[in-house]
Protein backbone atom coordinates (compact mmCIF):
# COMPACT_ATOMS: atom_id res chain seq x y z
CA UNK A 1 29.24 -18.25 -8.40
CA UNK A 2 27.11 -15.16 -9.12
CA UNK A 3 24.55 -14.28 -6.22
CA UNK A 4 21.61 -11.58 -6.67
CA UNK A 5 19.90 -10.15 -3.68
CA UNK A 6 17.31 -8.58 -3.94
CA UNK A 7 14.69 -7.64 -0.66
CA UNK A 8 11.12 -7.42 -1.70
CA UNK A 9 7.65 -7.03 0.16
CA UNK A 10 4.25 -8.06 -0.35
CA UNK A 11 3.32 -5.34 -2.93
CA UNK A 12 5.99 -5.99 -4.73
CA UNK A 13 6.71 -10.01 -4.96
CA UNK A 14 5.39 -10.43 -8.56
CA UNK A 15 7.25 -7.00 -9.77
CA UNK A 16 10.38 -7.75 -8.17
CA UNK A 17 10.02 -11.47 -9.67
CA UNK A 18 9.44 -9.90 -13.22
CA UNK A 19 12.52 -7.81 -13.46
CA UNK A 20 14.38 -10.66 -12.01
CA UNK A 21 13.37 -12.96 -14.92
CA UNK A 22 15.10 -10.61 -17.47
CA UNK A 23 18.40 -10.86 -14.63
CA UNK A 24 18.45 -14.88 -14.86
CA UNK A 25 20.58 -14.91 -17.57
CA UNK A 26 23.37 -13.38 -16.00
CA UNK A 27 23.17 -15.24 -13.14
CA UNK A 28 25.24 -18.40 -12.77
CA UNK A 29 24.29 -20.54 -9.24
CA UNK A 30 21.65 -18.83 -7.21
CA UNK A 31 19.16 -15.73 -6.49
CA UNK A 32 18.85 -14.89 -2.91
CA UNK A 33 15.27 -13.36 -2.56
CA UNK A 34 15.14 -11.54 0.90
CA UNK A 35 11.03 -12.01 2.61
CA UNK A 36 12.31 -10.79 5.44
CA UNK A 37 9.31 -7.56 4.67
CA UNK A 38 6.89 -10.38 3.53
CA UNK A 39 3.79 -11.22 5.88
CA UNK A 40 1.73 -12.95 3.28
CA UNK A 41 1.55 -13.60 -0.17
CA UNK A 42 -1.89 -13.56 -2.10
CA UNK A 43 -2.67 -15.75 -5.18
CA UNK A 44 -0.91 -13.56 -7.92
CA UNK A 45 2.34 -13.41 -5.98
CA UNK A 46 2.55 -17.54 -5.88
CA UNK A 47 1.51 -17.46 -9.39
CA UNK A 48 4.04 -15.34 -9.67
CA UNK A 49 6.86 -17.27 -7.46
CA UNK A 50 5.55 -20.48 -9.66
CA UNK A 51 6.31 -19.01 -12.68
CA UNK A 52 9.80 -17.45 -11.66
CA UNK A 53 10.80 -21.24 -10.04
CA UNK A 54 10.47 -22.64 -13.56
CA UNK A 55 12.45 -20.12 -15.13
CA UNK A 56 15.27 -20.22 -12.87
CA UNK A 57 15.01 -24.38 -12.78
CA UNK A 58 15.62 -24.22 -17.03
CA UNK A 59 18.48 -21.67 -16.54
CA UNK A 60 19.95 -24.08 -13.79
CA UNK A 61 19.45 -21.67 -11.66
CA UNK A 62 18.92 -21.89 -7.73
CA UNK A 63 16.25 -19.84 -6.32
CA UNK A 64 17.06 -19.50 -2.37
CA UNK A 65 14.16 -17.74 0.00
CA UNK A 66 15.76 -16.05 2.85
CA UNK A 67 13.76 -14.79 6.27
CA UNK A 68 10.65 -16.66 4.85
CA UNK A 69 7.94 -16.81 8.11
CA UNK A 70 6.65 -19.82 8.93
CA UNK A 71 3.10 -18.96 7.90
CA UNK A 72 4.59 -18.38 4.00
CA UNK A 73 6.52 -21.48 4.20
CA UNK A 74 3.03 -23.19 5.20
CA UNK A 75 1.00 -21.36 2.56
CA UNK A 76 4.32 -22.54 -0.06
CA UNK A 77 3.89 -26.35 1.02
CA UNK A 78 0.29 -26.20 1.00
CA UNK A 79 0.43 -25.14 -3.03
CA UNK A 80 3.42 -27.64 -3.21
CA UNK A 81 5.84 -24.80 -3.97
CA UNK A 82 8.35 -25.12 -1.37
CA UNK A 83 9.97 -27.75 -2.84
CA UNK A 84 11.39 -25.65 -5.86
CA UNK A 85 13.07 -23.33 -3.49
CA UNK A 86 15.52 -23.34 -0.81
CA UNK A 87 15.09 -21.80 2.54
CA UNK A 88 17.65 -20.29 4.95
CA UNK A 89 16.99 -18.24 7.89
């Protein structure tokens, strides 16, 4: 089981998720993205978090969202996004 943590805020969600992408390959089970820094994310960060869940899903890889607020995890389930990741606290 490989795991990859990385902690990332709002400025940086679509650069963090773009130098993850080139990490995927090394990465066996899961990436552990840490929100805990995250207060909202804007339209190119889900387009962003969209494209990264569909690159990690071919490389059977499991994206888990850590410290996610509850206002993310609305905006996620609004855009039907929360289903391609896993959230723990």
């Amino acid at each position: 089981m490989t795991v990859v943590l990385l902690k990332t805020d709002e400025e940086r969600i679509v650069q963090v998720l773009q130098e993850t992408v080139d990490k995927l390959d090394s990465v066996e089970d899961e990436v552990v993205l840490d929100f805990t820094s995250v207060q909202r994310v804007g339209p190119s960060a889900l387009r962003g978090m969209e494209d990264f869940a569909s690159t990690a899903e071919s490389k059977g890889v499991r994206v888990v969202l850590c410290g996610v607020s509850i206002g993310i995890y609305k905006v996620l389930k609004l855009v039907n996004l929360s289903s391609r990741f896993v959230f723990v606290s």
